[in-house]
C-alpha atoms as a PDB file:
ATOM      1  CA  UNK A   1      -9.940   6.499 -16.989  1.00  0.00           C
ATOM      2  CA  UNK A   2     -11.581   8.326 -13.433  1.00  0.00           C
ATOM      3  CA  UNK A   3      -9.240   9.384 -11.042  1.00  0.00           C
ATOM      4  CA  UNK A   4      -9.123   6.883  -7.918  1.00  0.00           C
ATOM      5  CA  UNK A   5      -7.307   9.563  -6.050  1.00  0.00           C
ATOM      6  CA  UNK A   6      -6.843  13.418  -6.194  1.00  0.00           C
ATOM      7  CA  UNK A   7      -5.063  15.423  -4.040  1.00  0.00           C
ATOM      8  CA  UNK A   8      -5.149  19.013  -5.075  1.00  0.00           C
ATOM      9  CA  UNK A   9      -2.825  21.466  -3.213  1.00  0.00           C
ATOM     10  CA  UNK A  10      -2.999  19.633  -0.101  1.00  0.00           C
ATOM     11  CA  UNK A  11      -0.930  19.909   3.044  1.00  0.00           C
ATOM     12  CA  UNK A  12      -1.089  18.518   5.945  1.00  0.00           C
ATOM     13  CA  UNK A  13       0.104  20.530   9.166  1.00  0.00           C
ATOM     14  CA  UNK A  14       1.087  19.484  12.621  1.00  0.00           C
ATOM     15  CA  UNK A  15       2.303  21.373  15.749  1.00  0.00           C
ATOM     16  CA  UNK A  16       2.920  24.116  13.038  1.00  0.00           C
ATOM     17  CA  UNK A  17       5.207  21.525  10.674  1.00  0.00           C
ATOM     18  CA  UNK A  18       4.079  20.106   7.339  1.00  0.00           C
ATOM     19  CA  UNK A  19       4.180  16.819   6.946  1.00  0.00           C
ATOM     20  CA  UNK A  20       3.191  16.931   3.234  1.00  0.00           C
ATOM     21  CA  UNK A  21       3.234  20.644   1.452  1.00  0.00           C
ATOM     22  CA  UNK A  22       1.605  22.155  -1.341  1.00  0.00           C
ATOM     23  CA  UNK A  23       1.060  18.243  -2.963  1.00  0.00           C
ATOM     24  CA  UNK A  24      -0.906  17.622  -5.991  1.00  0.00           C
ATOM     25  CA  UNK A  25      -1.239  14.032  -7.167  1.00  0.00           C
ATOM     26  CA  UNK A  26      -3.655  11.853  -8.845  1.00  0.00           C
ATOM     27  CA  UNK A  27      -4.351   8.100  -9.067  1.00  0.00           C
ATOM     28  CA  UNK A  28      -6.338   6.850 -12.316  1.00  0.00           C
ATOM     29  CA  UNK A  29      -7.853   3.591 -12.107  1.00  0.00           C
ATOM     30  CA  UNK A  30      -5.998   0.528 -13.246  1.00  0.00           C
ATOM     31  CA  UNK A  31      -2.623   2.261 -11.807  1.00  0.00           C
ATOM     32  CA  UNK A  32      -0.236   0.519  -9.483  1.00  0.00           C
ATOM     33  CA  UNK A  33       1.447   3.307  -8.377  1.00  0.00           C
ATOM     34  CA  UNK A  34       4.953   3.041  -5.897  1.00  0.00           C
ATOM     35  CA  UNK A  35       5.737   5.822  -3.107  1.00  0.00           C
ATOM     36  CA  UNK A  36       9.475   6.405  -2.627  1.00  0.00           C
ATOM     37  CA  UNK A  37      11.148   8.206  -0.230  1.00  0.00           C
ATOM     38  CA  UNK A  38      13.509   8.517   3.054  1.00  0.00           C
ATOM     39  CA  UNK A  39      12.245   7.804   6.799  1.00  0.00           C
ATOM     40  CA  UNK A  40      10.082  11.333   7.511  1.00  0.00           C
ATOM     41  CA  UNK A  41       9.575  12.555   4.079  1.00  0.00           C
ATOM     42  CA  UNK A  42       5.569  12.239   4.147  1.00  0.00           C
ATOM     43  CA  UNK A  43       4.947   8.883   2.606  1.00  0.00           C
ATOM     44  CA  UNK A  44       2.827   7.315   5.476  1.00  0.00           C
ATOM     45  CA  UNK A  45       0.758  10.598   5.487  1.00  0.00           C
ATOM     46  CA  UNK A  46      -0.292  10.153   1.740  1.00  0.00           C
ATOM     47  CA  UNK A  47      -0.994   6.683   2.373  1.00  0.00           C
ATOM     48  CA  UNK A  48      -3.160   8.075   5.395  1.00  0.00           C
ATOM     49  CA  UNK A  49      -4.715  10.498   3.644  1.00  0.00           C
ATOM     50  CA  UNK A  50      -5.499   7.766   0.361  1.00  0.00           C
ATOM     51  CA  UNK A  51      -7.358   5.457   3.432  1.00  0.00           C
ATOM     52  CA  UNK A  52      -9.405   8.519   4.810  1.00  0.00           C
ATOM     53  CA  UNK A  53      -8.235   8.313   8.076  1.00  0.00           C
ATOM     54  CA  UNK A  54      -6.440  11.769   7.365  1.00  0.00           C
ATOM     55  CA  UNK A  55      -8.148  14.465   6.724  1.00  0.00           C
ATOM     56  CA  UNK A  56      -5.568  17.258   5.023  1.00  0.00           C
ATOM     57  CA  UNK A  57      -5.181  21.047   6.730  1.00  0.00           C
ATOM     58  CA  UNK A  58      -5.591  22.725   3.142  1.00  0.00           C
ATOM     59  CA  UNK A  59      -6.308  21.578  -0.129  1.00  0.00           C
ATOM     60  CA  UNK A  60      -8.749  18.365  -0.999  1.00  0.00           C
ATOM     61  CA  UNK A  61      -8.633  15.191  -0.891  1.00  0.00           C
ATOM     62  CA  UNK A  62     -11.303  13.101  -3.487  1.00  0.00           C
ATOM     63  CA  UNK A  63     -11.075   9.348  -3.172  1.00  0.00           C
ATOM     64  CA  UNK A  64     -13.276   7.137  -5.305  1.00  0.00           C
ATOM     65  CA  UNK A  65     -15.115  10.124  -6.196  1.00  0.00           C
ATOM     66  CA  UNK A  66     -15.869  11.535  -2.791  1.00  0.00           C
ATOM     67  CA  UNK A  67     -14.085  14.290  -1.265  1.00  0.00           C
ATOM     68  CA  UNK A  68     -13.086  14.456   2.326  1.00  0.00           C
ATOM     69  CA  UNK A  69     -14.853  16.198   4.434  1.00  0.00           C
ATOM     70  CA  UNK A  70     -17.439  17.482   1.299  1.00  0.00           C
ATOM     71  CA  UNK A  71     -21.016  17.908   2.076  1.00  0.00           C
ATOM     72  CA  UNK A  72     -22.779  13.930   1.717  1.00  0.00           C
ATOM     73  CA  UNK A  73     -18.942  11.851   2.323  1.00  0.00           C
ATOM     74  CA  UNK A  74     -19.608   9.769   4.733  1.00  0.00           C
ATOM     75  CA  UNK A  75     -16.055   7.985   5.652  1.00  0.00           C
ATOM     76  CA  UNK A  76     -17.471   5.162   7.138  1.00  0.00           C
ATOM     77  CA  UNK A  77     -19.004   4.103   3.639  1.00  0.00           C
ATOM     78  CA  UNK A  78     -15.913   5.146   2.145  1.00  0.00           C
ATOM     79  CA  UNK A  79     -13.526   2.985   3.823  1.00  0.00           C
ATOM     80  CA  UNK A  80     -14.683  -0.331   3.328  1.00  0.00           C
ATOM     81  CA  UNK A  81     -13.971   0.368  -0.708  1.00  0.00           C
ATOM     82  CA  UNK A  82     -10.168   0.784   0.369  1.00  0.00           C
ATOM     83  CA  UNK A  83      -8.242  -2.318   1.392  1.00  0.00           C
ATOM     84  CA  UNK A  84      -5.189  -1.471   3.631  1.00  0.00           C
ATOM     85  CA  UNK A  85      -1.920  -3.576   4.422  1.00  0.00           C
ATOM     86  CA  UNK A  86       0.600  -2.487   6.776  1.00  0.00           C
ATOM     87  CA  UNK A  87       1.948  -2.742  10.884  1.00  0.00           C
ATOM     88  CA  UNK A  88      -0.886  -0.533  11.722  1.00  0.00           C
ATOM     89  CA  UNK A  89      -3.454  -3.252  11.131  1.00  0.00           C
ATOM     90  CA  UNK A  90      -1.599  -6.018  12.283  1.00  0.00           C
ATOM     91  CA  UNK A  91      -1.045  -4.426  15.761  1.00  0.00           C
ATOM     92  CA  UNK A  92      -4.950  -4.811  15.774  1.00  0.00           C
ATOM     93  CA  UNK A  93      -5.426  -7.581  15.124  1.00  0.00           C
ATOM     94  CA  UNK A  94      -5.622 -10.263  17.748  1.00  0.00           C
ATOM     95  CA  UNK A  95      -2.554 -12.823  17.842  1.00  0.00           C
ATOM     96  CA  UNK A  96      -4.970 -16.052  18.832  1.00  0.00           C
ATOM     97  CA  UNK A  97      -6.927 -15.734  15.855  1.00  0.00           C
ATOM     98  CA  UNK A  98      -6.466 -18.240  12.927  1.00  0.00           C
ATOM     99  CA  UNK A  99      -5.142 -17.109   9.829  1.00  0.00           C
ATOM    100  CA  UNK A 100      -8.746 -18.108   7.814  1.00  0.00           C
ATOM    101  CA  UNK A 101     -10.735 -16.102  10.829  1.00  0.00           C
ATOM    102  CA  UNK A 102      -8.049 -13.144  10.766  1.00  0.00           C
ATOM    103  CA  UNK A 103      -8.817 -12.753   6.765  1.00  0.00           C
ATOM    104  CA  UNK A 104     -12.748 -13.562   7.436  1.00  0.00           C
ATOM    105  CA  UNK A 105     -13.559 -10.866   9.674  1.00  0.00           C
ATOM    106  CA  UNK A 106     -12.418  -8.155   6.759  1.00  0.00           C
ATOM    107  CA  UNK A 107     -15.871  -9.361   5.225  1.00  0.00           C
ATOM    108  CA  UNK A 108     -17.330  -7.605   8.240  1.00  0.00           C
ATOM    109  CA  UNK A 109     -15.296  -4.425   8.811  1.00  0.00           C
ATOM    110  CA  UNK A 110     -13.982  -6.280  12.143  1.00  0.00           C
ATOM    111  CA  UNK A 111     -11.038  -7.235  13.683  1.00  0.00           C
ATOM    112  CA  UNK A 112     -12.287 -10.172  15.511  1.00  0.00           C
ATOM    113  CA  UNK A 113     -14.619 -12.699  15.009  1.00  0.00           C
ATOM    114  CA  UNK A 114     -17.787 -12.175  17.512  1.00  0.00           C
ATOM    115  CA  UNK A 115     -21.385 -13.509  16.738  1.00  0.00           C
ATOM    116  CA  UNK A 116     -20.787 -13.067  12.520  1.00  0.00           C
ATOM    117  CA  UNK A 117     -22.576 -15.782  10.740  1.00  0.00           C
ATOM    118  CA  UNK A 118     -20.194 -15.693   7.628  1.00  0.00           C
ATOM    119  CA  UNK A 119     -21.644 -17.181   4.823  1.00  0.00           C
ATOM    120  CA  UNK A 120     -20.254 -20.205   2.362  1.00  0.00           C
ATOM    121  CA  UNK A 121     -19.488 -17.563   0.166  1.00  0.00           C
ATOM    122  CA  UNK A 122     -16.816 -15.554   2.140  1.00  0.00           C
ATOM    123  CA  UNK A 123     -14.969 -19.060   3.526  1.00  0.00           C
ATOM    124  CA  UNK A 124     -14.211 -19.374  -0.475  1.00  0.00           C
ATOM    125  CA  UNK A 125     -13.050 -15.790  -0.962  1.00  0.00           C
ATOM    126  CA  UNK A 126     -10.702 -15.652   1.861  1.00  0.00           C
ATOM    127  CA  UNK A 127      -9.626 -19.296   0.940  1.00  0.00           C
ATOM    128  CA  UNK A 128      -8.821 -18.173  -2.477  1.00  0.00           C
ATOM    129  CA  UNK A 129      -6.867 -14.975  -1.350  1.00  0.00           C
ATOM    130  CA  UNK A 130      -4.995 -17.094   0.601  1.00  0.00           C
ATOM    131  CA  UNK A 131      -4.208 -19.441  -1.759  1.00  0.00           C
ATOM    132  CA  UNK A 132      -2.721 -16.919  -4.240  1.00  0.00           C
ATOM    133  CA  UNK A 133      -0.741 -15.928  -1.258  1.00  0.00           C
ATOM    134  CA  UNK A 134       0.867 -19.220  -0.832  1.00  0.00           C
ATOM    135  CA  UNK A 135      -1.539 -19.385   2.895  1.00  0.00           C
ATOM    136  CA  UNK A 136      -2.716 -22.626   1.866  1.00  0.00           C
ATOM    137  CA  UNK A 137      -0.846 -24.580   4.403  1.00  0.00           C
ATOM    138  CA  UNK A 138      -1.542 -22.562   7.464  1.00  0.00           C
ATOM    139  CA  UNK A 139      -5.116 -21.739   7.390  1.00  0.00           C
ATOM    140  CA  UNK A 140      -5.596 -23.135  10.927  1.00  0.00           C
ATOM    141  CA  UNK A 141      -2.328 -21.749  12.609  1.00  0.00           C
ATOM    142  CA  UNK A 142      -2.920 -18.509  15.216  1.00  0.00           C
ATOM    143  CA  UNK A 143      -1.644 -14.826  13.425  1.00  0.00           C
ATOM    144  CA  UNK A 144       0.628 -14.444  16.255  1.00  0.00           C
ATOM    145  CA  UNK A 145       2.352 -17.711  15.678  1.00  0.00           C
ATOM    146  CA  UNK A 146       3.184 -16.373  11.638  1.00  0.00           C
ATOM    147  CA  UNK A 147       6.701 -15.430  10.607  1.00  0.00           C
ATOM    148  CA  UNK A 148       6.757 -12.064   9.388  1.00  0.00           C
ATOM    149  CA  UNK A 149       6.761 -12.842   5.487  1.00  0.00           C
ATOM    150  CA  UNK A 150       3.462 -14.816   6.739  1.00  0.00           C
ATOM    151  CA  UNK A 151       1.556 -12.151   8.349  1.00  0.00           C
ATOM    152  CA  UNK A 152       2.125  -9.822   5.834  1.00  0.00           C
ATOM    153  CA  UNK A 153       1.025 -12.422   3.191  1.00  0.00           C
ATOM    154  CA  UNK A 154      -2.466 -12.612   5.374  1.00  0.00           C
ATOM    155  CA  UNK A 155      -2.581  -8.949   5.559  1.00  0.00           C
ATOM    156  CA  UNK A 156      -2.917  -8.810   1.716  1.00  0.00           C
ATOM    157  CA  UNK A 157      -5.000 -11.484   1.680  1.00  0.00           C
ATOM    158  CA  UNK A 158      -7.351  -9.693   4.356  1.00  0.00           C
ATOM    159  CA  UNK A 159      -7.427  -6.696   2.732  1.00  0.00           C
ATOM    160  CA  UNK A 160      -8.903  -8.290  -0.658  1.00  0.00           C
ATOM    161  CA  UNK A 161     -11.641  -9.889   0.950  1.00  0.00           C
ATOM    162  CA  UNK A 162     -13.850  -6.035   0.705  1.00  0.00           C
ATOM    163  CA  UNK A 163     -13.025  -6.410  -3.179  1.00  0.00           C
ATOM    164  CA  UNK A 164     -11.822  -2.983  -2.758  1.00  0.00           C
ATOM    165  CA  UNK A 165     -11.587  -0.470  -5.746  1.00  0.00           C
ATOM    166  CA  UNK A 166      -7.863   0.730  -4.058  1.00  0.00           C
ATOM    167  CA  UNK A 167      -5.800  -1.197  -2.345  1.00  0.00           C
ATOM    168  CA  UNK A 168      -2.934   0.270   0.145  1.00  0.00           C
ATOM    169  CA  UNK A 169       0.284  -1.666   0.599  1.00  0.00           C
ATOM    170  CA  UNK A 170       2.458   0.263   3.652  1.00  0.00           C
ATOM    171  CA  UNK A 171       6.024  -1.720   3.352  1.00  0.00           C
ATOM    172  CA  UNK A 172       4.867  -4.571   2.803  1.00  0.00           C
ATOM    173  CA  UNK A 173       8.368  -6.180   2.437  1.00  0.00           C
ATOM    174  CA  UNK A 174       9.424  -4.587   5.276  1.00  0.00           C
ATOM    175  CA  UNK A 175      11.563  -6.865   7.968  1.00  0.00           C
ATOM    176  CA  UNK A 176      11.638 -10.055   5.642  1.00  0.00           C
ATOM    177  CA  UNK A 177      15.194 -11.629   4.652  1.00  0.00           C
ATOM    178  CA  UNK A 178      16.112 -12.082   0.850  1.00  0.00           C
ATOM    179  CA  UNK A 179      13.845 -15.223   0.477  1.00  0.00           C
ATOM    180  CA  UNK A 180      10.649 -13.825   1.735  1.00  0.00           C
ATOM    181  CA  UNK A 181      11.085 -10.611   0.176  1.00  0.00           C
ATOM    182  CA  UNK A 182      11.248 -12.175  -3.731  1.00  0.00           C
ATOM    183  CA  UNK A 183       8.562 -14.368  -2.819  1.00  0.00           C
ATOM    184  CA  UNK A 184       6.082 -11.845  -1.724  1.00  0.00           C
ATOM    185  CA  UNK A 185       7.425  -9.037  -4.661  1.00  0.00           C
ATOM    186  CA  UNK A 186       6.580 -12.696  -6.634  1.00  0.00           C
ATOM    187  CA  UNK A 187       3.408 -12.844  -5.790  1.00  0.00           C
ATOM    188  CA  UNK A 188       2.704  -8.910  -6.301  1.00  0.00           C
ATOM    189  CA  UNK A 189       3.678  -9.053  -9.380  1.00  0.00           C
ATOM    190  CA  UNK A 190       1.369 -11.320 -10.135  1.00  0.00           C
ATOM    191  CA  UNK A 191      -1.643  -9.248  -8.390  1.00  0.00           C
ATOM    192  CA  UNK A 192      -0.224  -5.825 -10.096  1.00  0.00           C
ATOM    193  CA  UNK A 193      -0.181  -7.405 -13.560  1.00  0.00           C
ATOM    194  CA  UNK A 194      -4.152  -8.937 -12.973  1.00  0.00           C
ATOM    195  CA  UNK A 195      -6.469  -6.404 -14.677  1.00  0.00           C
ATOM    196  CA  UNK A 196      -9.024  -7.057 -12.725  1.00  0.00           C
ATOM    197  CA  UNK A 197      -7.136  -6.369  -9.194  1.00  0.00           C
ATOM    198  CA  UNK A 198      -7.350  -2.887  -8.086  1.00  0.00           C
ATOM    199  CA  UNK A 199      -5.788   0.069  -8.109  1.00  0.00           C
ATOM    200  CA  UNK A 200      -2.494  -0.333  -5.815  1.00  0.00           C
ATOM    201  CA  UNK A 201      -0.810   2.321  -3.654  1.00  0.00           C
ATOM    202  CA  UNK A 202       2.330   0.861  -2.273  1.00  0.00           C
ATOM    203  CA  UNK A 203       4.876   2.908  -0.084  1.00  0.00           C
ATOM    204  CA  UNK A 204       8.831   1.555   0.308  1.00  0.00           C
ATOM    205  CA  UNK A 205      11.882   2.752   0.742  1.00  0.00           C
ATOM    206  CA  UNK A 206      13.687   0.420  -1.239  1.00  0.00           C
ATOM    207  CA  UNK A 207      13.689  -0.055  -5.590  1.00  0.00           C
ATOM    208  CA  UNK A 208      14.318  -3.578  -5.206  1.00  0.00           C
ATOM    209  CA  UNK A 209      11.048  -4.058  -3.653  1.00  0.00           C
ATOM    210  CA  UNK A 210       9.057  -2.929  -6.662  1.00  0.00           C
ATOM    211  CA  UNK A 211       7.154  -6.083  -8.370  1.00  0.00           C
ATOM    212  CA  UNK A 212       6.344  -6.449 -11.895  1.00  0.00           C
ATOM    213  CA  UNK A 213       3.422  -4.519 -12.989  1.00  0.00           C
ATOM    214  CA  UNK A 214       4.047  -1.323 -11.056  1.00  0.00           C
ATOM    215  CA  UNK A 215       3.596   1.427 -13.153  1.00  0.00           C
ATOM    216  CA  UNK A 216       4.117   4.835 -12.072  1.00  0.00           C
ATOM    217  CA  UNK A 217       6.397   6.010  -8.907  1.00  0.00           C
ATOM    218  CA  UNK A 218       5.737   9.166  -6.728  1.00  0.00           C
ATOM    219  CA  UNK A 219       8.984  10.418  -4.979  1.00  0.00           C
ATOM    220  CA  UNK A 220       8.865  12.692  -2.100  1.00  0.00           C
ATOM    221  CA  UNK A 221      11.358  14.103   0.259  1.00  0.00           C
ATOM    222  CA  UNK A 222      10.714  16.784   3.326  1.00  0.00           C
ATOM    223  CA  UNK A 223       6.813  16.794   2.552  1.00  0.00           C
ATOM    224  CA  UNK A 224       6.994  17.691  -1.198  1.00  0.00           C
ATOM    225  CA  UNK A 225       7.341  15.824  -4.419  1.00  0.00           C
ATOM    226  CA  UNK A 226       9.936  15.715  -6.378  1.00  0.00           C
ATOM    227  CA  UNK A 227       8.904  13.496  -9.023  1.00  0.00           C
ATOM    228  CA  UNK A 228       5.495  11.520 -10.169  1.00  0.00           C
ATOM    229  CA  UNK A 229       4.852   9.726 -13.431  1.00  0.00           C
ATOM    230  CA  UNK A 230       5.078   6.787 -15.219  1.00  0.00           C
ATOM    231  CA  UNK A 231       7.846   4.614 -13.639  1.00  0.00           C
ATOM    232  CA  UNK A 232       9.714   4.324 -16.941  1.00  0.00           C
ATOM    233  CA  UNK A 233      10.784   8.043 -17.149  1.00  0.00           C
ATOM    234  CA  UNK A 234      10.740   9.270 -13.409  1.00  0.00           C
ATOM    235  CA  UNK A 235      12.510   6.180 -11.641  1.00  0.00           C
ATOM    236  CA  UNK A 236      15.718   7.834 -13.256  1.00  0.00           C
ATOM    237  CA  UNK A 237      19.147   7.743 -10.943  1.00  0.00           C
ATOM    238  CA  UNK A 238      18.824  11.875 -11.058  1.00  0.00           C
ATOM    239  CA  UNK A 239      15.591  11.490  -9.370  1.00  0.00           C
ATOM    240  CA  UNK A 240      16.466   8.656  -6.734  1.00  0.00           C
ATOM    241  CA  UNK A 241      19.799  10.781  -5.733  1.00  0.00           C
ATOM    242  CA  UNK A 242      17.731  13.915  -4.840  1.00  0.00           C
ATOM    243  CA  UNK A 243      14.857  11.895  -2.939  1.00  0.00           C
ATOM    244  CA  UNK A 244      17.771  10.590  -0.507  1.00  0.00           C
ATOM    245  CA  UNK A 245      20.434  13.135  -0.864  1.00  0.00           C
ATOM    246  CA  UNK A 246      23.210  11.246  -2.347  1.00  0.00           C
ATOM    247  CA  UNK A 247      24.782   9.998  -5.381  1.00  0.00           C
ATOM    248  CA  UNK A 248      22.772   6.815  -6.503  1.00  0.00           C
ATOM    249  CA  UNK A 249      22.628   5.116  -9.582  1.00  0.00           C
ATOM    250  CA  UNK A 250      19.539   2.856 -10.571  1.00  0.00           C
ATOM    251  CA  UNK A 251      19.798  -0.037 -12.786  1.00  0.00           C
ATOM    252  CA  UNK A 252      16.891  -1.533 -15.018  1.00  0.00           C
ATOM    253  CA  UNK A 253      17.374  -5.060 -15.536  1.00  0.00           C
ATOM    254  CA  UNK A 254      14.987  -7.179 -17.128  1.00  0.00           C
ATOM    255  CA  UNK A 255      11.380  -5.923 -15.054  1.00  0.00           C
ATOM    256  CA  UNK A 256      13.240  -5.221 -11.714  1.00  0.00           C
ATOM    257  CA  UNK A 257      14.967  -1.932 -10.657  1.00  0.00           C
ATOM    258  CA  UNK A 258      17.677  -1.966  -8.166  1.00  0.00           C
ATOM    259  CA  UNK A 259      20.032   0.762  -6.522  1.00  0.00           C
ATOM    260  CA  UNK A 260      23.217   1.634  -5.277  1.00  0.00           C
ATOM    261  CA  UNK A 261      25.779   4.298  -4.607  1.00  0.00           C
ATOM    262  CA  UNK A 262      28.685   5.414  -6.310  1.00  0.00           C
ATOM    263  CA  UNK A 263      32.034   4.263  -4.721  1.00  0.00           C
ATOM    264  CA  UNK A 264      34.042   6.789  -1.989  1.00  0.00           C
ATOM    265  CA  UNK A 265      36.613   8.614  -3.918  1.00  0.00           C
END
């Protein structure tokens, strides 16, 4: 299998701090791969780097075979080939915008519709994306009207539409209660486990937002990682307790992880 990703010795420095150190990682095709860590410890800025929009301070960066900042990358060619899902995007997106037209204009690079004759072809895409997302119901209701489970359910969708060869997940479970979380890890699973989906980056703090499928986990605290592998071996409770600095013990039950600490003595 090609590498989707490669980092190779890469850091990334600002105002004289590194916000990832010395990291070497790679991404094969076909991998679902989970990023683990606590608030600050550089997950964001690997999913940055992963979308191009971060170029690193030393080391390189290949994605889909062309390296950052490498003689004949052009990023804006790059970047459609990457889907991305996260609050970044949503803030861009305007809040008047139906759900179908919100998932539409991905088929054009945009963030709102314009003058874009879209085609019969792209209606059925984003309808289908939205379908497997459960978005049936509310292809005619404005983004900004959405409950949060909602709009990050259209933010997968959206970022499909490219048929991108990675796809970027930035918390996606972030902010939803119990019932939207399980629905959306749900419907993950069912995109992780779909060999023809693409290769999936997903960052998270929390195990028990892991779907079915995922197959490798990259832990990093303080810029540097600790552990990367298949998620079998390297989600271990050892592991988890370094990555946040306290006893934790991780339980495997069934094809869901949870976590939790040990009790005050």
């Amino acid at each position: 299998m090609s590498d989707v990703l490669e980092l190779v010795d890469v850091s990334v420095v600002r105002d004289g701090r590194a916000l990832v150190d010395d990291v070497s990682w790679s991404v094969k095709e076909g991998e679902r791969w989970v990023i683990l860590g606590p608030n600050g410890a550089g997950k964001t800025t690997l999913l940055n780097l992963a979308s191009s929009y971060l170029f690193p301070s030393r080391g390189t960066a290949t994605i889909l075979g062309e390296q950052l900042g490498g003689v004949g990358t052009d990023v804006f060619e790059l970047r459609p080939r990457i889907g991305m899902a996260g609050v970044a995007m949503a803030d861009k997106l305007p809040k008047r915008q139906t759900v179908l037209q919100t998932v539409l204009t991905a088929a054009y690079g945009m963030t709102a519709t314009w003058h874009e004759n879209y085609e019969a072809v792209d209606e059925e895409r984003a309808r289908a994306f939205l379908d497997r997302l459960g978005m049936t119901e509310y292809l005619d209701r404005k983004f900004g009207t959405l409950s949060e489970g909602e709009r990050k359910r259209t933010l997968i969708a959206r970022a499909m539409m490219t048929d991108p060869e990675l796809l970027l997940l930035d918390e996606p479970a972030a902010g939803l209660d119990l019932g939207g979380r399980e629905d959306l890890v749900r419907r993950l699973g069912r995109l992780a486990r779909d060999p023809l989906a693409p290769s999936m980056i997903m960052v998270t703090h929390h195990v028990e937002e892991i779907a079915p499928g995922f197959t490798h986990v990259l832990m990093i605290r303080q810029g540097k990682i600790l552990a990367a592998g298949p998620m079998e071996t390297e989600l271990s409770s050892r592991n988890l307790s370094l990555c946040f600095g306290l006893p934790l013990i991780v339980e495997h039950t069934g094809d869901r992880y949870t976590a939790h600490g040990l009790p005050l003595s």
